[in-house]
N, C-alpha and C. Protein backbone atom coordinates (compact mmCIF):
# COMPACT_ATOMS: atom_id res chain seq x y z
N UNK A 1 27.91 101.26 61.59
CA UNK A 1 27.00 101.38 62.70
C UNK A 1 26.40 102.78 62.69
N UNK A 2 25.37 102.99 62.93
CA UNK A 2 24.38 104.16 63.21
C UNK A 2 23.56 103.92 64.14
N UNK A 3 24.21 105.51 65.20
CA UNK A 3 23.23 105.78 66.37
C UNK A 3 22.82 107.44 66.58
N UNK A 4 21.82 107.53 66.72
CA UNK A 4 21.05 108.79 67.07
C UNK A 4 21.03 109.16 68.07
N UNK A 5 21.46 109.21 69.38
CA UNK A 5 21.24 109.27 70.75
C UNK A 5 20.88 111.19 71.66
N UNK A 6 19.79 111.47 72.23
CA UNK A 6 20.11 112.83 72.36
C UNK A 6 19.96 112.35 74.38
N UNK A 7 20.90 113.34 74.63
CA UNK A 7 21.26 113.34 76.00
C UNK A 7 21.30 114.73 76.80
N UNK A 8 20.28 114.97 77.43
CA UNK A 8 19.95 115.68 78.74
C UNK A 8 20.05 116.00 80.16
N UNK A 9 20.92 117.28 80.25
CA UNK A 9 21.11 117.02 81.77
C UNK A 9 20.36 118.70 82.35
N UNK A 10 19.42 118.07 83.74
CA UNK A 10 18.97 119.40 84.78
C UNK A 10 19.36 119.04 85.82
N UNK A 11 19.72 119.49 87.14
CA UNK A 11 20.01 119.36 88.27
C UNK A 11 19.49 118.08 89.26
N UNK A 12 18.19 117.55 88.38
CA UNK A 12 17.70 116.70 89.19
C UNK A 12 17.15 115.49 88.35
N UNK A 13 17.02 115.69 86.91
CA UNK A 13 17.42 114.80 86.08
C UNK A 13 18.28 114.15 84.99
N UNK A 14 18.64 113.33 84.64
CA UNK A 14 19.28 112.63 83.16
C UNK A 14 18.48 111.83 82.21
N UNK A 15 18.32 112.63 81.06
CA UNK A 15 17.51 112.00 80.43
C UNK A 15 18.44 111.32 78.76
N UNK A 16 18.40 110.27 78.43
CA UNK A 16 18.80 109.76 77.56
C UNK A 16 17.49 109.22 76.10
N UNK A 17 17.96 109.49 74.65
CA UNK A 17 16.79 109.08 74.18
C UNK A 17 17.26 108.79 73.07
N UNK A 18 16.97 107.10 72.88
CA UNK A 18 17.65 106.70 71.85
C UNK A 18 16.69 106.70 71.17
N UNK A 19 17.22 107.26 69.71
CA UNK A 19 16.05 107.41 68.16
C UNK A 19 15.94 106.18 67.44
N UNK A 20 17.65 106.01 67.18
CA UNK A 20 17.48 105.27 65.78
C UNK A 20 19.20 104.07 66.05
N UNK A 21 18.96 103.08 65.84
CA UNK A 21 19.98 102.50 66.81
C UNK A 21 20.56 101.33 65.24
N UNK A 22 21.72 100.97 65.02
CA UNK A 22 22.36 99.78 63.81
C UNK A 22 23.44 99.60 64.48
N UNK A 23 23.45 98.73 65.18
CA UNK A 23 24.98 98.11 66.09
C UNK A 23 24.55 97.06 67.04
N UNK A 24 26.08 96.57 67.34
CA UNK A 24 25.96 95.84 68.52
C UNK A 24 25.97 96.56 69.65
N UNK A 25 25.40 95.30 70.79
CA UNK A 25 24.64 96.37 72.02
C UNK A 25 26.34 96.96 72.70
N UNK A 26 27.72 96.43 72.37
CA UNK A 26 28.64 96.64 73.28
C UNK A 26 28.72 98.22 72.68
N UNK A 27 28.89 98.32 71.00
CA UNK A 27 29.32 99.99 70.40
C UNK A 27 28.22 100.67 70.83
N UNK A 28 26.96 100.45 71.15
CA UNK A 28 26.10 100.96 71.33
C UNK A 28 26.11 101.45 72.92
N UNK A 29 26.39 101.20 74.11
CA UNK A 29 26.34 101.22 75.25
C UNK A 29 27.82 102.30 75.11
N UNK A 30 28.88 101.77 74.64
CA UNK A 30 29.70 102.59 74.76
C UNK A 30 29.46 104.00 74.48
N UNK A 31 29.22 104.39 73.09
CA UNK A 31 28.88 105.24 72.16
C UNK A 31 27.39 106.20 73.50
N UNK A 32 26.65 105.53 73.71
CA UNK A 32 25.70 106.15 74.83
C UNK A 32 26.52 106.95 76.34
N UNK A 33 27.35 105.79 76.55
CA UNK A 33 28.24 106.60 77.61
C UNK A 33 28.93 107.64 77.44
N UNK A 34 30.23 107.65 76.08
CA UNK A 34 30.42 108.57 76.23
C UNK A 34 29.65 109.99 75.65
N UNK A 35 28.72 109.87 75.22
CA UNK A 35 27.83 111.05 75.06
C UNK A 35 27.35 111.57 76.65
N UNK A 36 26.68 110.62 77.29
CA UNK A 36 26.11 111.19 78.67
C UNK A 36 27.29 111.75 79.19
N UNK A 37 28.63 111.41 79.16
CA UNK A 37 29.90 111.26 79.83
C UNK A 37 30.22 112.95 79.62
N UNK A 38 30.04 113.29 78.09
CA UNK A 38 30.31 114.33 77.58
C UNK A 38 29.05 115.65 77.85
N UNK A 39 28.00 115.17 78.07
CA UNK A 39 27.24 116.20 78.22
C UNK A 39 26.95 116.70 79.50
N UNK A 40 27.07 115.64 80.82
CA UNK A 40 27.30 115.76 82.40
C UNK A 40 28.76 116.69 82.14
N UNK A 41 29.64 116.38 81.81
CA UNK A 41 30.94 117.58 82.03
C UNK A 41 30.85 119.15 81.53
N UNK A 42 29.55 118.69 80.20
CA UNK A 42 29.40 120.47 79.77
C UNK A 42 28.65 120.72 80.97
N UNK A 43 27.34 120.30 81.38
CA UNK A 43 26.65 121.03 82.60
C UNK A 43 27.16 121.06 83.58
N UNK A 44 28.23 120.78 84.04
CA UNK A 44 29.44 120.44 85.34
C UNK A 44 30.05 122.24 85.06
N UNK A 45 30.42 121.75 84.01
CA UNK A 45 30.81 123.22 83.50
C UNK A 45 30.27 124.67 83.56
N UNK A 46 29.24 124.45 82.91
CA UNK A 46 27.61 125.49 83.01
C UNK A 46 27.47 125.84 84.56
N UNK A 47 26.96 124.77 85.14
CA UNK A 47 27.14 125.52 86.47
C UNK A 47 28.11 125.59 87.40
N UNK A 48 29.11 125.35 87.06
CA UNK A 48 30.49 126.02 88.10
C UNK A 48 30.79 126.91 87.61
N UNK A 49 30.38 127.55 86.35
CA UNK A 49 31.07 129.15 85.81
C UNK A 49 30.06 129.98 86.51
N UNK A 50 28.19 128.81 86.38
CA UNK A 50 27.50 130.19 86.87
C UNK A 50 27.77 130.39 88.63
N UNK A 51 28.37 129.60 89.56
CA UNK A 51 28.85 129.48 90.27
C UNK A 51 30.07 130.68 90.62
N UNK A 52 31.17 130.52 89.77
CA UNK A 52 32.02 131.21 90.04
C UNK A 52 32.04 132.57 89.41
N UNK A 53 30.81 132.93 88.86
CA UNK A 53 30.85 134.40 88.08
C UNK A 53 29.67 135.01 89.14
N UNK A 54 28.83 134.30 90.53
CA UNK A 54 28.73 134.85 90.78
C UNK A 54 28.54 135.92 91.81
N UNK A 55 27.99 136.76 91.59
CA UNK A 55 28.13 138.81 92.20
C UNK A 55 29.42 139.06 91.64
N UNK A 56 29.43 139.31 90.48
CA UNK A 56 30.65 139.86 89.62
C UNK A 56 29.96 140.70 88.97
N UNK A 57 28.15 140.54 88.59
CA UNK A 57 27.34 141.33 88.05
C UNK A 57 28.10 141.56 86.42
N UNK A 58 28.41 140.83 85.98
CA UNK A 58 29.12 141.06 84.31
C UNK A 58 28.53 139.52 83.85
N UNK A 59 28.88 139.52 82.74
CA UNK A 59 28.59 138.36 81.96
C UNK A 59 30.29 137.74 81.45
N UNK A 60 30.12 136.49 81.04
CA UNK A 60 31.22 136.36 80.60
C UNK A 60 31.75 136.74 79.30
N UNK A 61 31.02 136.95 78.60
CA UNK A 61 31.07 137.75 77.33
C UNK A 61 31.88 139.08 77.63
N UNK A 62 31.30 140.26 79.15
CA UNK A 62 32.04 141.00 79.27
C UNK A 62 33.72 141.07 79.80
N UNK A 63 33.48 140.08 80.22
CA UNK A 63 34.89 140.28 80.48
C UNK A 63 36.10 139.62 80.03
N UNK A 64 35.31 138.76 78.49
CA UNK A 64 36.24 138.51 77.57
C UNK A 64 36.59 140.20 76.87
N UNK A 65 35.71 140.68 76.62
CA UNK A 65 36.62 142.26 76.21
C UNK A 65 37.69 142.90 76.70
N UNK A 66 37.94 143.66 75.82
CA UNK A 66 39.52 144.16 76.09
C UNK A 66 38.94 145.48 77.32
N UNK A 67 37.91 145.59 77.68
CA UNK A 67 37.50 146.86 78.26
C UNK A 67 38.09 147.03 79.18
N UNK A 68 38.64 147.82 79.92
CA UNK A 68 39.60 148.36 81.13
C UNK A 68 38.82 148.95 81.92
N UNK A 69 37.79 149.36 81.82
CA UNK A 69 36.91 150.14 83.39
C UNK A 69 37.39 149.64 84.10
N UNK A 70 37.32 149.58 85.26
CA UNK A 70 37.70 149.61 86.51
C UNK A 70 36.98 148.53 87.37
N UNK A 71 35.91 149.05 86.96
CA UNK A 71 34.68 147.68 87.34
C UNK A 71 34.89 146.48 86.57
N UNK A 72 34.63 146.59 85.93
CA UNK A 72 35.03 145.31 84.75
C UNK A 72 36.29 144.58 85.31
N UNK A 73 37.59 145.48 85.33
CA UNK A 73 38.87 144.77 85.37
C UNK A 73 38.86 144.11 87.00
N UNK A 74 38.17 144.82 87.52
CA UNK A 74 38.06 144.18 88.97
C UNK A 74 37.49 142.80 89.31
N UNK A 75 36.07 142.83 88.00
CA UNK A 75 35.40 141.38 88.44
C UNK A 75 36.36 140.13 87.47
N UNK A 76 36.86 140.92 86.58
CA UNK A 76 37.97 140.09 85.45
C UNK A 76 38.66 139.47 86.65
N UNK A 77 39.76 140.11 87.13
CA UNK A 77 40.53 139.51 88.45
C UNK A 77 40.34 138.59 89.16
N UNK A 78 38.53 139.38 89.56
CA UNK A 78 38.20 138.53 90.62
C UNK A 78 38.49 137.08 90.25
N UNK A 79 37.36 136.72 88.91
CA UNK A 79 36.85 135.60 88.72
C UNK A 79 38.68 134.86 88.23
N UNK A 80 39.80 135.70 87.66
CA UNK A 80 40.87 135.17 87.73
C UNK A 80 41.17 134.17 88.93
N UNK A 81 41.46 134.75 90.11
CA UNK A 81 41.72 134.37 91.64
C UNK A 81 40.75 133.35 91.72
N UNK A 82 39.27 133.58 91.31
CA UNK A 82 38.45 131.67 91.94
C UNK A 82 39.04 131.28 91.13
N UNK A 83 39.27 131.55 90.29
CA UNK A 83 39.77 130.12 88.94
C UNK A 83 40.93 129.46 89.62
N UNK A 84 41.88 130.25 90.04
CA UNK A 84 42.88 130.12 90.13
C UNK A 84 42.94 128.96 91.64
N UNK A 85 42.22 129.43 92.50
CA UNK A 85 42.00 129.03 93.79
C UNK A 85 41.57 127.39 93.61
N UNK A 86 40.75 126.95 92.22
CA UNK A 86 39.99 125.90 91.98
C UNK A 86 41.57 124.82 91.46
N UNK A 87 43.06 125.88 91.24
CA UNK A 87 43.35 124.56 90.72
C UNK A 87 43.26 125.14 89.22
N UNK A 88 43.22 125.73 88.54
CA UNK A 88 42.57 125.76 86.63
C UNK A 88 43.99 126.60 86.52
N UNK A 89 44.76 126.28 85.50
CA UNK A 89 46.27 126.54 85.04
C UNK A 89 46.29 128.02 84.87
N UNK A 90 46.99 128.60 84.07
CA UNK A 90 47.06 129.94 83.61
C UNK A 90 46.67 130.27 82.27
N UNK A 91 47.59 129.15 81.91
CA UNK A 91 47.05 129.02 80.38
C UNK A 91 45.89 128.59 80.52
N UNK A 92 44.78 127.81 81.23
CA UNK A 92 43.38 127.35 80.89
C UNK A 92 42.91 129.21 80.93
N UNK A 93 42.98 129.58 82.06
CA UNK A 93 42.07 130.93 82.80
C UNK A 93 42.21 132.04 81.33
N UNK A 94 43.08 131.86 80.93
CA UNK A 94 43.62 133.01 79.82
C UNK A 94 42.90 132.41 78.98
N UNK A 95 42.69 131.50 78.30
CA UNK A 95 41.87 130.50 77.13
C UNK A 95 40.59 131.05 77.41
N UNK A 96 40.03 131.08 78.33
CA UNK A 96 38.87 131.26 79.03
C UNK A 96 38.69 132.52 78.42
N UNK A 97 39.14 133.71 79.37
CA UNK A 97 39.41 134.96 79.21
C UNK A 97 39.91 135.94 78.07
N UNK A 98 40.12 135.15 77.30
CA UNK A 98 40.97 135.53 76.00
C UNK A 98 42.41 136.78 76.44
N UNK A 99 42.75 135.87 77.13
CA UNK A 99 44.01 136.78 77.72
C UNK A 99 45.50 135.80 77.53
N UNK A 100 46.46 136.52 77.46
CA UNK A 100 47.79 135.39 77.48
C UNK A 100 47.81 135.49 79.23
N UNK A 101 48.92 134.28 79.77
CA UNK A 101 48.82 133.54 80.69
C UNK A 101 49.50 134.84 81.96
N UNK A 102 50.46 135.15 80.96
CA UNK A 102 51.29 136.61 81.48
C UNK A 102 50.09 137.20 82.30
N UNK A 103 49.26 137.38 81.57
CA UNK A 103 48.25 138.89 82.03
C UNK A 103 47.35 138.25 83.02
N UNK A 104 47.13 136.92 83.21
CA UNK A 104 46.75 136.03 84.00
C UNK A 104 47.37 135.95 85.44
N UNK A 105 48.62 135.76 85.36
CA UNK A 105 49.54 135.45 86.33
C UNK A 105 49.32 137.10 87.14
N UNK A 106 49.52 138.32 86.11
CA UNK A 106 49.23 139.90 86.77
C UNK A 106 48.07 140.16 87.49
N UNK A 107 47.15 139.32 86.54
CA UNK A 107 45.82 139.59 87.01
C UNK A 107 45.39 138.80 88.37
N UNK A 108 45.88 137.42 88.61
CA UNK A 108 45.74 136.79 90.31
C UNK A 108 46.53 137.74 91.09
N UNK A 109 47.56 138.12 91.12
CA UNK A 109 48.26 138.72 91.71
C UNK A 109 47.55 139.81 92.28
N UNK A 110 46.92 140.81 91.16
CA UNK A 110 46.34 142.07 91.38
C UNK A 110 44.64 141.80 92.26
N UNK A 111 44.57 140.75 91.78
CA UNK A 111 43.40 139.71 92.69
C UNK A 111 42.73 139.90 93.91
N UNK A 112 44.65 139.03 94.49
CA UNK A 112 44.89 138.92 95.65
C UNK A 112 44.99 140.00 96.40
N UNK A 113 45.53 140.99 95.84
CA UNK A 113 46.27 141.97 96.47
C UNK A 113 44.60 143.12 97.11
N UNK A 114 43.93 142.79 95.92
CA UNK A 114 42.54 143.90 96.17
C UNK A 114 41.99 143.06 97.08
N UNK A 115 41.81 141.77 97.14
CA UNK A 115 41.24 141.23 98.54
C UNK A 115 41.64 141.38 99.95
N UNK A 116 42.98 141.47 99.93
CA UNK A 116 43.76 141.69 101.13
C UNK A 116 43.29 143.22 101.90
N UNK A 117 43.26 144.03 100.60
CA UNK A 117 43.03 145.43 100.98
C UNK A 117 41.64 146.21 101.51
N UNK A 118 40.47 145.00 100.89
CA UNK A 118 39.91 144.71 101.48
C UNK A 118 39.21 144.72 102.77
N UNK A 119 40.10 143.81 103.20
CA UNK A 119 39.93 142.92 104.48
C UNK A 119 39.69 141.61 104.70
């Protein structure tokens, strides 16, 4: 069986576009779903990071670095604590972050603690 299928997602549309199609309609419908299935969860994704990164004013690129400023390690934290708040493991947030889960678990902690102080 051969299928071509390209699948599109914006906030207010889904666009599906089949090219080139050799199957039955059941592999074919399937094979379509889970592509849309798979590309709605990357943009699910896309915008709940741009969601939760932001006024952190960093990118996520930055704060996969090992950089320690102060600023940096602060919005690192931060975005630790939403993650954390959402439910997302230690080991996911660290995967994320390129951090072990340890420095994860330090880093909500240290999170929390700057929010409190806060106010």
């Amino acid at each position: 069986m051969k299928i071509d299928v390209t699948v599109a997602v914006t906030p207010t549309t889904l666009t599906v576009e089949i090219i080139e199609i050799d199957g039955n309609d059941d592999d074919i419908c399937a094979q379509v779903c889970t592509l849309v299935r798979q590309e709605l969860q990357h943009w699910r994704y896309g915008t709940f990071m741009t969601d939760a990164m932001q006024g952190l004013n960093l990118t996520l690129g930055q704060l996969q670095t090992q950089d320690r400023r102060s600023h940096v390690t602060a919005a690192r934290q931060e975005l630790m604590v939403r993650l954390d708040e959402l439910g997302w493991s230690h080991t996911r947030i660290g995967d994320l972050l390129c951090r072990d889960r340890t420095t994860v678990i330090h880093g909500v902690s240290r999170g929390y603690a700057r929010r409190q102080a806060a106010g």
